[in-house]
C-alpha atoms as a PDB file:
ATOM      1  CA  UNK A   1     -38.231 -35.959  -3.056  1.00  0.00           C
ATOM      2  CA  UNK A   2     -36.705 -32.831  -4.054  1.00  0.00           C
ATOM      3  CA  UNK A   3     -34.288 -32.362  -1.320  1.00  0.00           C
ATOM      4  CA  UNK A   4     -33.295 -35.854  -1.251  1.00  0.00           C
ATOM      5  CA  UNK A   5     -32.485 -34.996  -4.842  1.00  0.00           C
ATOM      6  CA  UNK A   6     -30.710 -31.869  -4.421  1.00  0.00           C
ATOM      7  CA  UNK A   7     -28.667 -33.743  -1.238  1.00  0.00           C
ATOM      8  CA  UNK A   8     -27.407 -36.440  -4.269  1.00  0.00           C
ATOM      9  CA  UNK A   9     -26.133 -33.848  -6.243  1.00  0.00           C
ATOM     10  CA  UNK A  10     -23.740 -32.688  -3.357  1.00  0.00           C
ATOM     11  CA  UNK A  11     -20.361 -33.732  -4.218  1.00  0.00           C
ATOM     12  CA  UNK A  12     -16.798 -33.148  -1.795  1.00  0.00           C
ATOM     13  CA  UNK A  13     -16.264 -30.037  -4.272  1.00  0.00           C
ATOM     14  CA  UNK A  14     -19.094 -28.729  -3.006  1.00  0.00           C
ATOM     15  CA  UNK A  15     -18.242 -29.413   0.597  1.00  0.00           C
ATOM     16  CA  UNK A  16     -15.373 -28.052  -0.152  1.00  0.00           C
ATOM     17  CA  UNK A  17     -16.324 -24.803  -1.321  1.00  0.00           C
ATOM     18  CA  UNK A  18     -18.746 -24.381   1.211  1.00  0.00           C
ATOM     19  CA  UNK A  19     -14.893 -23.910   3.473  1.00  0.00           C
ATOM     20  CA  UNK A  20     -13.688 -20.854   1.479  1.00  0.00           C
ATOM     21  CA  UNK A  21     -10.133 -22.708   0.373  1.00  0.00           C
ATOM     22  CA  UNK A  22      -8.431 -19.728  -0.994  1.00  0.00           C
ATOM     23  CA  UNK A  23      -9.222 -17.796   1.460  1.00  0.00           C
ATOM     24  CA  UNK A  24      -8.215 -20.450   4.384  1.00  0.00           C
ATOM     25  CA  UNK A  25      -4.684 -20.419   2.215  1.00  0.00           C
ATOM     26  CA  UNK A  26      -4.514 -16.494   2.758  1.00  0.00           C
ATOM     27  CA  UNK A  27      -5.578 -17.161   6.387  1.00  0.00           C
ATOM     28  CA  UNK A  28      -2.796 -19.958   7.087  1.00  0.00           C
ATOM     29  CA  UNK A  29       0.081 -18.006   5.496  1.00  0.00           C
ATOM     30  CA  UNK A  30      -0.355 -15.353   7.606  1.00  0.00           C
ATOM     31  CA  UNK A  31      -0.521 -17.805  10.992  1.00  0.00           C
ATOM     32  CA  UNK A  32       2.530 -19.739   9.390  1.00  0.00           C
ATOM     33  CA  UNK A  33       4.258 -16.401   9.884  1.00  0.00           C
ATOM     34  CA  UNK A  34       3.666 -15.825  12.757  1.00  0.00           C
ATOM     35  CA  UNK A  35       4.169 -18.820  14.020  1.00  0.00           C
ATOM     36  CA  UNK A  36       7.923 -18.624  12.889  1.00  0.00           C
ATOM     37  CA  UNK A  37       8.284 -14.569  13.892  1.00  0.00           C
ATOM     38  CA  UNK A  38       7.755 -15.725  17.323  1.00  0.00           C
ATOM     39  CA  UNK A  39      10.925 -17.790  17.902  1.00  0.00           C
ATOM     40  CA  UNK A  40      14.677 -17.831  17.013  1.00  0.00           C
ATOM     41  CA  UNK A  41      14.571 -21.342  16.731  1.00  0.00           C
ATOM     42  CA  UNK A  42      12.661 -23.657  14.879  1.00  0.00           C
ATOM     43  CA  UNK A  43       8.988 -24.501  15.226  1.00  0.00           C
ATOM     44  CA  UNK A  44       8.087 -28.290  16.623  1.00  0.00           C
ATOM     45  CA  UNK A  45       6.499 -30.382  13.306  1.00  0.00           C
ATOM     46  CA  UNK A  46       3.331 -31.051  15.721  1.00  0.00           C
ATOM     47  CA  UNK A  47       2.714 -27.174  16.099  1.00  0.00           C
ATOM     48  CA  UNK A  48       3.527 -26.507  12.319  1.00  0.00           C
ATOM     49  CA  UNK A  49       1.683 -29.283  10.732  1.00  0.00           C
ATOM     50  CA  UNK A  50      -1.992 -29.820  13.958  1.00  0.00           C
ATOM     51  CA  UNK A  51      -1.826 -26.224  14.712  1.00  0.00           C
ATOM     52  CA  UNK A  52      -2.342 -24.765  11.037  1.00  0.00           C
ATOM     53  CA  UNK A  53      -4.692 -27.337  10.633  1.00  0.00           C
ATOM     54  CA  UNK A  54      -6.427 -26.697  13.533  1.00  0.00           C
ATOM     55  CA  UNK A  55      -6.639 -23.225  12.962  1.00  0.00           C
ATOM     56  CA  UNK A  56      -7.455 -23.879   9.213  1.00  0.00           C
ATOM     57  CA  UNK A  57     -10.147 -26.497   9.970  1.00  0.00           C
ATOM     58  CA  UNK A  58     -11.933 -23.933  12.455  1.00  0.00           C
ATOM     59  CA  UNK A  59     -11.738 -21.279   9.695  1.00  0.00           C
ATOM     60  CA  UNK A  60     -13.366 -23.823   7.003  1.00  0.00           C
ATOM     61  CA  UNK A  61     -16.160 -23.858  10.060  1.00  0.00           C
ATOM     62  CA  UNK A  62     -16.579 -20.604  10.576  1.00  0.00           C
ATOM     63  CA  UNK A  63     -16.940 -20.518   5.962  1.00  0.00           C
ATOM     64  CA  UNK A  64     -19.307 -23.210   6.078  1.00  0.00           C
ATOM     65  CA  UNK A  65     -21.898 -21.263   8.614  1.00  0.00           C
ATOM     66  CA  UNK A  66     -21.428 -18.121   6.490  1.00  0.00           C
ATOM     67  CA  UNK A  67     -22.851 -19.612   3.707  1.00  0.00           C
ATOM     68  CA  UNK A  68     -25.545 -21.370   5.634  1.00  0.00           C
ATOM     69  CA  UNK A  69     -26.317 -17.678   7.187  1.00  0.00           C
ATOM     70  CA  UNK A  70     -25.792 -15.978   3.633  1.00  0.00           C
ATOM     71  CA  UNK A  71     -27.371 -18.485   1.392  1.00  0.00           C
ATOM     72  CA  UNK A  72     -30.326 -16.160  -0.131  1.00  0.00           C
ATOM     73  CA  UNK A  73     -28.109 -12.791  -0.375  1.00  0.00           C
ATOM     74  CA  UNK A  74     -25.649 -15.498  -2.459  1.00  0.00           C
ATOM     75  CA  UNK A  75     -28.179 -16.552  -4.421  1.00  0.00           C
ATOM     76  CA  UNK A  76     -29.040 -12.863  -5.627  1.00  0.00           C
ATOM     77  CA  UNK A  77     -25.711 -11.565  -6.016  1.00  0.00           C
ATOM     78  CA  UNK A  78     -23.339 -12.864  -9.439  1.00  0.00           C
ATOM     79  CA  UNK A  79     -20.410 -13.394  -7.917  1.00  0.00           C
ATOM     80  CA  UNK A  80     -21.801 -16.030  -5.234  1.00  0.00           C
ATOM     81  CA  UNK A  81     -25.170 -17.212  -6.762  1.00  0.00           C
ATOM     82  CA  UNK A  82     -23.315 -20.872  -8.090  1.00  0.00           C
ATOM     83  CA  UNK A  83     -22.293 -21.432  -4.341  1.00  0.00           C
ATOM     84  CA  UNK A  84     -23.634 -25.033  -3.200  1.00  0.00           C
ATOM     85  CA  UNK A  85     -26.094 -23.813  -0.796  1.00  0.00           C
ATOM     86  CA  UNK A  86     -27.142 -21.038  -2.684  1.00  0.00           C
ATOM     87  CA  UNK A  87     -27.531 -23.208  -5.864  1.00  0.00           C
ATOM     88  CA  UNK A  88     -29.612 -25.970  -3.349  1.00  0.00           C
ATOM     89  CA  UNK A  89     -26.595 -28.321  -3.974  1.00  0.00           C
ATOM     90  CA  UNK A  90     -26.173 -28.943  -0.323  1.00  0.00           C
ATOM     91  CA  UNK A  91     -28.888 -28.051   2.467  1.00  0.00           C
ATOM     92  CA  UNK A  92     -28.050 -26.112   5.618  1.00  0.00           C
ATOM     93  CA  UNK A  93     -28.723 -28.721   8.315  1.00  0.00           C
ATOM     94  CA  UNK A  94     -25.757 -31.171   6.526  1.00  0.00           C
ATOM     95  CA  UNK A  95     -23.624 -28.170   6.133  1.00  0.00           C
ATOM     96  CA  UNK A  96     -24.274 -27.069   9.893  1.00  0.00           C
ATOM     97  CA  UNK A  97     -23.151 -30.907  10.883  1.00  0.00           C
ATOM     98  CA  UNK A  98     -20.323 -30.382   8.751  1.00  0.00           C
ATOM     99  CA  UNK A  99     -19.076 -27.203   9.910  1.00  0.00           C
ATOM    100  CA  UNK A 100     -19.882 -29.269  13.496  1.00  0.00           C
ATOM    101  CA  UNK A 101     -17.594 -31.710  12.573  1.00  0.00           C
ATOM    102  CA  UNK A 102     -14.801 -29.662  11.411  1.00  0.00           C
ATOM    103  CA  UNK A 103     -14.977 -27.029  14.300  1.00  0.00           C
ATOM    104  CA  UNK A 104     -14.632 -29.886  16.332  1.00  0.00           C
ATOM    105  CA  UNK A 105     -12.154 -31.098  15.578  1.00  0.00           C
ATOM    106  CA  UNK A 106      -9.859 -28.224  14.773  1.00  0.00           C
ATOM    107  CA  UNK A 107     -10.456 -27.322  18.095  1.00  0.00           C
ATOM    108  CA  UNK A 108      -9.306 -30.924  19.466  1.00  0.00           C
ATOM    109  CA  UNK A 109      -5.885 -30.200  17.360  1.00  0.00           C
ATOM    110  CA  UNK A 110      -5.157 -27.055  18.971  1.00  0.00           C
ATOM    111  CA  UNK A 111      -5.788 -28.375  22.309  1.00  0.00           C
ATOM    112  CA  UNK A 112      -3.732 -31.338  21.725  1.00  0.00           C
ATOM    113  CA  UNK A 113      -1.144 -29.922  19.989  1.00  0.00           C
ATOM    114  CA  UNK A 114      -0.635 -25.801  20.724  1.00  0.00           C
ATOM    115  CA  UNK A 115      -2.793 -24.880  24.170  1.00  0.00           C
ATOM    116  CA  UNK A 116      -5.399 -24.036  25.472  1.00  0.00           C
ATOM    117  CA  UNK A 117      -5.136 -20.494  25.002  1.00  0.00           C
ATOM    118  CA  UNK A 118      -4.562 -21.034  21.278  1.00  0.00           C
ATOM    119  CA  UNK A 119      -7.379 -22.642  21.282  1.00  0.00           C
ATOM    120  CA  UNK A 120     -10.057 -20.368  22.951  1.00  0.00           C
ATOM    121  CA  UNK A 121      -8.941 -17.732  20.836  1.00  0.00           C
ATOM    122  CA  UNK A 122      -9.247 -19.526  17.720  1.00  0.00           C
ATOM    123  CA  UNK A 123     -12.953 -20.561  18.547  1.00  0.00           C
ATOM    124  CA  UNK A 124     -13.663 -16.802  19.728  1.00  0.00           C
ATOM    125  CA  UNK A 125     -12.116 -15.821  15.871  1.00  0.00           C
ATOM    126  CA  UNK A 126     -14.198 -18.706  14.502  1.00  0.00           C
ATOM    127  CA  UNK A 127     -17.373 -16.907  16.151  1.00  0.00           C
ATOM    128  CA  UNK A 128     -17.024 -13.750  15.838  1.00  0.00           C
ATOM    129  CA  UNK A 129     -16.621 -14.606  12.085  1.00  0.00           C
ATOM    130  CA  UNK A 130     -19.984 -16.803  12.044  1.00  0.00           C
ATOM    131  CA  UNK A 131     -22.211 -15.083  14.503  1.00  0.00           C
ATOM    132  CA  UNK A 132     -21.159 -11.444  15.101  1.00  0.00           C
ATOM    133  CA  UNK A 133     -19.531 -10.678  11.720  1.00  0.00           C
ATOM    134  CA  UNK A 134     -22.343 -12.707   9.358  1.00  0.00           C
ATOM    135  CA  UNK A 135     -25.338 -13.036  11.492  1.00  0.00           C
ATOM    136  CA  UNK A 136     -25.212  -9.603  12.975  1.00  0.00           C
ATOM    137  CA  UNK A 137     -23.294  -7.300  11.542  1.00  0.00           C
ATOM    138  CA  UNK A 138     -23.083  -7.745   7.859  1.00  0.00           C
ATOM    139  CA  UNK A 139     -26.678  -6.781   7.800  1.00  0.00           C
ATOM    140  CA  UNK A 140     -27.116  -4.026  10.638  1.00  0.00           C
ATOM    141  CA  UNK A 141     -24.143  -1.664   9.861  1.00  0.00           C
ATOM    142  CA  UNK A 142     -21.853   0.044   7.137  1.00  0.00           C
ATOM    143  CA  UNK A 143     -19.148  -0.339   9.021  1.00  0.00           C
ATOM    144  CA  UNK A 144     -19.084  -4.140   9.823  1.00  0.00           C
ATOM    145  CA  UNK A 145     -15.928  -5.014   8.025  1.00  0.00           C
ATOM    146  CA  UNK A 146     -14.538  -2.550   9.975  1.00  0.00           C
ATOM    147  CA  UNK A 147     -15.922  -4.223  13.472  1.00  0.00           C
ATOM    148  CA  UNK A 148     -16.024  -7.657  12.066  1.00  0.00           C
ATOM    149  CA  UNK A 149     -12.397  -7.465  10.713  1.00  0.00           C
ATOM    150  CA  UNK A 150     -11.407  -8.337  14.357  1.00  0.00           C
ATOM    151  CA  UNK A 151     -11.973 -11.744  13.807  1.00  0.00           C
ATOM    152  CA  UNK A 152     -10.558 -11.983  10.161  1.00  0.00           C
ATOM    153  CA  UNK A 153      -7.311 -10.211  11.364  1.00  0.00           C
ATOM    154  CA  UNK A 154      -6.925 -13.260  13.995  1.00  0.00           C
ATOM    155  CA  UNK A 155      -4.380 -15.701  12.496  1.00  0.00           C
ATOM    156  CA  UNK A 156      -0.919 -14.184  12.891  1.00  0.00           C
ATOM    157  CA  UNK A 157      -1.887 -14.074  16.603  1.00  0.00           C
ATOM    158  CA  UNK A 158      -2.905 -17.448  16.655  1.00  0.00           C
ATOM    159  CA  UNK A 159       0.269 -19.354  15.138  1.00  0.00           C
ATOM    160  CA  UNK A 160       2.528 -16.922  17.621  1.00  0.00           C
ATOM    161  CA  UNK A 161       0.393 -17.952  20.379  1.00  0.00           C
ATOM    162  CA  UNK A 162       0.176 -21.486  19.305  1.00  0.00           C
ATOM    163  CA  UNK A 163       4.208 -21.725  19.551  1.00  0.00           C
ATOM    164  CA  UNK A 164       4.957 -19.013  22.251  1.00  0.00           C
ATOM    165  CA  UNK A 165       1.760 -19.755  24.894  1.00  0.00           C
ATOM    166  CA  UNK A 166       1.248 -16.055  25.401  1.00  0.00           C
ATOM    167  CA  UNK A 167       0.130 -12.944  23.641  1.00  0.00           C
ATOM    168  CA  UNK A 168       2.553 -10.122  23.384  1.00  0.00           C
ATOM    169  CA  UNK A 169       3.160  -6.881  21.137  1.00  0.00           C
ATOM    170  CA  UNK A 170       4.508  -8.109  18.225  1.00  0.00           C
ATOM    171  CA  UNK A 171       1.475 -10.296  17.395  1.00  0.00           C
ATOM    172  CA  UNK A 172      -1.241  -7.869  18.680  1.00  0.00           C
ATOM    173  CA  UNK A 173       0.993  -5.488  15.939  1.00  0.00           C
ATOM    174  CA  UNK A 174       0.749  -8.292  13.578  1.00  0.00           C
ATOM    175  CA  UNK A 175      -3.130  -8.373  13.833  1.00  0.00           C
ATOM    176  CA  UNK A 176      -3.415  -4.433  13.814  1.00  0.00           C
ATOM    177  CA  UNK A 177      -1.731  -4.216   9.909  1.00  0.00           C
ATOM    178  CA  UNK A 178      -4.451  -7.079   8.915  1.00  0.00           C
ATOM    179  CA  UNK A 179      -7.529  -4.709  10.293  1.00  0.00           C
ATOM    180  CA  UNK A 180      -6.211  -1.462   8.862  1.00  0.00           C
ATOM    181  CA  UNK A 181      -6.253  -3.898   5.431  1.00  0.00           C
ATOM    182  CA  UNK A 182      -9.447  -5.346   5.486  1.00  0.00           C
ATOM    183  CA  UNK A 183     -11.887  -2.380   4.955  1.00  0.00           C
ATOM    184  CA  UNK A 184     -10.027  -1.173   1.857  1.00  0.00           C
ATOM    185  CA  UNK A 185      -9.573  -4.556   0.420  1.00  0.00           C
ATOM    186  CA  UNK A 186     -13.288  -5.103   1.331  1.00  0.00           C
ATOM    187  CA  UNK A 187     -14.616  -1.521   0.221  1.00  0.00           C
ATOM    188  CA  UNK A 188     -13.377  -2.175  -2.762  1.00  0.00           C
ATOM    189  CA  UNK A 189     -14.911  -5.099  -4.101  1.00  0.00           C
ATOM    190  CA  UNK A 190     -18.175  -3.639  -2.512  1.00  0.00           C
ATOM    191  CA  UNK A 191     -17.735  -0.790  -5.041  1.00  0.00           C
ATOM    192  CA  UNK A 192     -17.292  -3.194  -7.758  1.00  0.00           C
ATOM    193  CA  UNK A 193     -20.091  -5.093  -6.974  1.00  0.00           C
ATOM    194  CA  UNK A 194     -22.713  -2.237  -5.362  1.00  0.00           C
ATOM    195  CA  UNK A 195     -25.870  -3.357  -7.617  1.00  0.00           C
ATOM    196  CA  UNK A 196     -25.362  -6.464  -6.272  1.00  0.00           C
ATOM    197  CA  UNK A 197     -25.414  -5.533  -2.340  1.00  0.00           C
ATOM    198  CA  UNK A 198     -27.547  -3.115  -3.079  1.00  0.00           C
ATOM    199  CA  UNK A 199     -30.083  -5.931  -4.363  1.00  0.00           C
ATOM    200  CA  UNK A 200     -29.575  -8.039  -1.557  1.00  0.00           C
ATOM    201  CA  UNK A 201     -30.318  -5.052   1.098  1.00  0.00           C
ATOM    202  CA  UNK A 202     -26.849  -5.686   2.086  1.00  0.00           C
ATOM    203  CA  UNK A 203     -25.642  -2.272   3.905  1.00  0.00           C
ATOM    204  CA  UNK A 204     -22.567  -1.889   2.609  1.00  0.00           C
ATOM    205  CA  UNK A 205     -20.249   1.564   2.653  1.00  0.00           C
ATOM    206  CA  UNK A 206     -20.833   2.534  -1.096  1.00  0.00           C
ATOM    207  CA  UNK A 207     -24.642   1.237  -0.858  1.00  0.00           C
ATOM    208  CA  UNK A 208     -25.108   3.741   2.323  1.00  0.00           C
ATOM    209  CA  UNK A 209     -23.056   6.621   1.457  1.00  0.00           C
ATOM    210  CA  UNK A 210     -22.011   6.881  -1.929  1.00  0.00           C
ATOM    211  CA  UNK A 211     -18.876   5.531  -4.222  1.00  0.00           C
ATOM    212  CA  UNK A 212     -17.408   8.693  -3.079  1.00  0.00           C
ATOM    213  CA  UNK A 213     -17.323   8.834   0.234  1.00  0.00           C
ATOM    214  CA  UNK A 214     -16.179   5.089   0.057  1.00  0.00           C
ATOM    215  CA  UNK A 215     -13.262   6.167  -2.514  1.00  0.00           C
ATOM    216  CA  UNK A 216     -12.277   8.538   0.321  1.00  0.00           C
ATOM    217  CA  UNK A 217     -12.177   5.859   3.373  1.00  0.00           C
ATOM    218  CA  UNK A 218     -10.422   3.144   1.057  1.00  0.00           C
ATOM    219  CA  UNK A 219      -7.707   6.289   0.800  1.00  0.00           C
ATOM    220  CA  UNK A 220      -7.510   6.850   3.920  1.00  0.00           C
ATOM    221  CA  UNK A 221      -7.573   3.541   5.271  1.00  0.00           C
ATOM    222  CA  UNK A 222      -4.493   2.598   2.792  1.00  0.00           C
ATOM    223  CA  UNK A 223      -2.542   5.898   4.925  1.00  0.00           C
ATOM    224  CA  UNK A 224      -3.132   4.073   7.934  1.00  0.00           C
ATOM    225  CA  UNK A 225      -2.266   1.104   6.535  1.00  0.00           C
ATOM    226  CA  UNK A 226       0.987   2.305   5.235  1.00  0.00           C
ATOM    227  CA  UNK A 227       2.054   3.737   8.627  1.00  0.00           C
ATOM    228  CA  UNK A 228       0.813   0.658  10.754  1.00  0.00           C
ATOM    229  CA  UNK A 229       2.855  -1.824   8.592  1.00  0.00           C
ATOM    230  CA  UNK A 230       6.234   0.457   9.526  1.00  0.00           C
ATOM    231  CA  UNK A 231       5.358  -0.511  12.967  1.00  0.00           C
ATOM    232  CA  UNK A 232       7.646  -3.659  12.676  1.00  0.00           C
ATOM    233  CA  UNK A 233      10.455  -2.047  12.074  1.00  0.00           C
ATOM    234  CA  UNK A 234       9.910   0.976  14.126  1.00  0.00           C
ATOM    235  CA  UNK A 235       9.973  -1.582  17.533  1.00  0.00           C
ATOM    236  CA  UNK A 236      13.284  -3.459  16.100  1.00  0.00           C
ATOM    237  CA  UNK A 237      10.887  -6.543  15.043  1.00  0.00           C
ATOM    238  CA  UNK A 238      11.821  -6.398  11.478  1.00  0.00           C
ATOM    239  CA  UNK A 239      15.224  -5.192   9.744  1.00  0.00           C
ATOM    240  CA  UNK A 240      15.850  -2.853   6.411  1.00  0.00           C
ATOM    241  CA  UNK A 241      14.671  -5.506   3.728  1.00  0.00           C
ATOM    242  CA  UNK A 242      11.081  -5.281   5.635  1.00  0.00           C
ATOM    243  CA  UNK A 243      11.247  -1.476   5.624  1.00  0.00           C
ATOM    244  CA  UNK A 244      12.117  -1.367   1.793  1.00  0.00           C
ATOM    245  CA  UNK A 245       9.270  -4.074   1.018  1.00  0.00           C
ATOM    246  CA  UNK A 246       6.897  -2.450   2.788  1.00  0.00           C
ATOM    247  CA  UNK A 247       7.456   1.091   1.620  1.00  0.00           C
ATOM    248  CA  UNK A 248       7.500  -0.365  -1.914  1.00  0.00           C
ATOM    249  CA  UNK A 249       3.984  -2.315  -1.192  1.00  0.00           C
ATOM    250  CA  UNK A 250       2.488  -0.118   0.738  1.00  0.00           C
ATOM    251  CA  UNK A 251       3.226   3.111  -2.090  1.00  0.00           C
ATOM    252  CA  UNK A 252       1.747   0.906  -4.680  1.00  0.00           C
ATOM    253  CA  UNK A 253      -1.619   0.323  -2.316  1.00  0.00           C
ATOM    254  CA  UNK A 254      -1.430   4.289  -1.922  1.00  0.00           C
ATOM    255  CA  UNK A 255      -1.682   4.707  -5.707  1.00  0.00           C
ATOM    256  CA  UNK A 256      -4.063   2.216  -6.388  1.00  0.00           C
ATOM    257  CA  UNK A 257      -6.070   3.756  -3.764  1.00  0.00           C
ATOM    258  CA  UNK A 258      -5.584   7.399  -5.411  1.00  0.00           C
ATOM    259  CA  UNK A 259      -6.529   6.128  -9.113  1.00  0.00           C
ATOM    260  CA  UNK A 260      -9.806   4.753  -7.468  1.00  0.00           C
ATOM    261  CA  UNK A 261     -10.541   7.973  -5.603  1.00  0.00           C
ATOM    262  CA  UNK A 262     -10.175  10.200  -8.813  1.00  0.00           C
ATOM    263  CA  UNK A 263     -11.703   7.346 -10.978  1.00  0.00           C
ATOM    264  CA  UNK A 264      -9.200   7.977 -13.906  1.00  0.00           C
ATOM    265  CA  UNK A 265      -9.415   4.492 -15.000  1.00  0.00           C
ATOM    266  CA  UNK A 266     -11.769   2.060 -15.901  1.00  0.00           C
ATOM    267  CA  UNK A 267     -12.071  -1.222 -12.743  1.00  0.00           C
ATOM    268  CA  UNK A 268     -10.158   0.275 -10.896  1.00  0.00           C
ATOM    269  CA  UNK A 269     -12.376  -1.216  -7.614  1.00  0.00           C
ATOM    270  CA  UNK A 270     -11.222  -4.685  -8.756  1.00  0.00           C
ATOM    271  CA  UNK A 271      -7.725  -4.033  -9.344  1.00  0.00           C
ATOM    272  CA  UNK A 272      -7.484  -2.515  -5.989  1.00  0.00           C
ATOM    273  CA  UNK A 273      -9.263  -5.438  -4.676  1.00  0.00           C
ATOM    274  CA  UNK A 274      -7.021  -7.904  -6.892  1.00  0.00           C
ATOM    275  CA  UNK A 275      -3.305  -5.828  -5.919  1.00  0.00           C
ATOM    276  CA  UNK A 276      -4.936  -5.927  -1.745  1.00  0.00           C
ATOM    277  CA  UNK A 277      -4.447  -9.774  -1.960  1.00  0.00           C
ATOM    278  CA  UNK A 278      -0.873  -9.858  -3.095  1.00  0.00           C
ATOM    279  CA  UNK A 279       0.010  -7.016  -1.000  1.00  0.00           C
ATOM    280  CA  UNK A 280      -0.988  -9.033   2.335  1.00  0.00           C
ATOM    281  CA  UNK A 281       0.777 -12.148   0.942  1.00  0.00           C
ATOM    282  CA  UNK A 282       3.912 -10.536  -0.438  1.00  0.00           C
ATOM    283  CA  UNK A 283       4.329  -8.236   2.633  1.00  0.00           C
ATOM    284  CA  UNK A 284       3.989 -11.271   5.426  1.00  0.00           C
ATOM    285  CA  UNK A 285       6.536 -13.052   2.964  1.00  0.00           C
ATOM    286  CA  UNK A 286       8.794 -10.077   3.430  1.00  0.00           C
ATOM    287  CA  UNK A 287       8.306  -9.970   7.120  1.00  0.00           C
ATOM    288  CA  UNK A 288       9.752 -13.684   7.150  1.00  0.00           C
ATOM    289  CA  UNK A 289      12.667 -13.618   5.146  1.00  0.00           C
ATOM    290  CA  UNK A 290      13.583 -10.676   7.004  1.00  0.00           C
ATOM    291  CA  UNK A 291      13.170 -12.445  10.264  1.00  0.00           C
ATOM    292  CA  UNK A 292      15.446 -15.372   8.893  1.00  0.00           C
ATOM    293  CA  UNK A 293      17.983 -12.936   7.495  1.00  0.00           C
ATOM    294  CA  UNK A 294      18.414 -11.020  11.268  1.00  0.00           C
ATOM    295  CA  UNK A 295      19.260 -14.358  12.138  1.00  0.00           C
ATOM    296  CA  UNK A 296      21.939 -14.876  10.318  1.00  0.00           C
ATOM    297  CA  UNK A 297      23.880 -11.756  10.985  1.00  0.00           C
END
């Protein structure tokens, strides 16, 4: 009696939670990108409209299972504990059905509407997400953003792919400046919230080996990230007005990344966490009004 309860109070907010919708709008700008990086002309509506929804659908999938798989570490931590699942809102077996359903078909979409080899990718992205990343990983190693951030780094590959049909540099370099991101922007929310992890036997960096040492990496990792997201320009993909953005976005990562290592101010783990987010979506922006103003030259 109390599940059928529990499965009345489930409303479409809660199914649509259970999809992660900010971060599926992250996700999508990224693959809108590169969908429009990879040609001079203009992209086909069908691609533009089924493929980022294919590709957006199959990441709401690959959402729903990770809070099927992460429902009782949600329901200890503050930041997730209202989720649906977690809060016994909605149960896992209709949330598996619907993560089914939407995997489904997202994947029909792409096959109808990109190809095929959009397609498998997405589904090995939507997988290594569910399975590897949150079934495995999470909870067997410090570094699984690192490893896991594979799959997350997936969707400016995808919308090239889904317009050009084949995978080249300049998405593969595309992918490489969204893993050097994710373990800083990661690393430092798992600062922020290390009671938290540390309550749900969650193995995080800062839970394993000290705010310290995880100050250091996020420092490091935002040098990397610096010199990766030159890249672009270095191979003739991007022009000046990319170089300047970047350099600009990158220096301000740097120094949020150096206030947090010598902890001279208070939160500073969240506002690096808070500035990651608009660095990814101001610096993709960048990369696509550059590409529009080559053209016009």
């Amino acid at each position: 009696m109390a599940t059928i309860l529990k499965a009345q109070q489930a409303s479409w907010r809660d199914y649509l939670e259970l999809t992660k919708p900010k971060v599926v709008v992250l996700m999508l700008i990224t693959s809108l990108v590169g969908m429009f990086l990879a040609t001079r002309a203009g992209v086909g509506w069908g691609v533009l409209l089924f493929g980022n929804l294919g590709i957006g659908l199959c990441a709401g999938s690959a959402a729903v299972v990770n809070h099927v798989l992460d429902r009782r570490i949600d329901a200890l931590m503050a930041r997730t504990y209202k989720r649906p699942l977690a809060q016994g809102r909605v149960e896992p077996l209709p949330a598996l059905l619907f993560a089914l359903a939407l995997g489904v078909l997202g994947m029909t979409l792409l096959l109808r509407f990109t190809n095929a080899l959009t397609a498998w990718l997405t589904l090995a992205s939507l997988l290594g997400y569910a399975l590897l990343y949150t079934g495995l990983l999470k909870r067997a190693t410090p570094q699984n953003i690192v490893i896991g951030g594979v799959a997350g780094a997936a969707p400016p590959l995808l919308g090239w792919v889904a317009v050009s049909g084949q995978v080249s540099a300049e998405p593969l370099l595309l992918m490489l400046i969204i893993f050097a991101w994710t373990p800083p922007h990661f690393w430092a929310l798992a600062i922020h919230r290390k009671q938290e992890y540390a309550k749900a036997d969650i193995p995080m960096l800062p839970v394993t080996h000290g705010e310290h040492y995880t100050k250091l990496h996020i420092l490091l990792y935002s040098l990397i990230l610096l010199a990766v997201s030159l890249l672009p320009f270095v191979i003739h993909m991007s022009g000046p007005l990319y170089l300047a953005c970047a350099l600009a976005l990158g220096l301000r990562f740097l120094q949020w990344a150096w206030v947090l290592y010598r902890g001279s101010r208070p939160h500073a783990a969240i506002g690096t966490f808070k500035y990651s987010i608009v660095y990814l979506f101001a610096l993709f922006i960048a990369l696509l009004v550059d590409h529009y103003l080559l053209l016009n030259l």
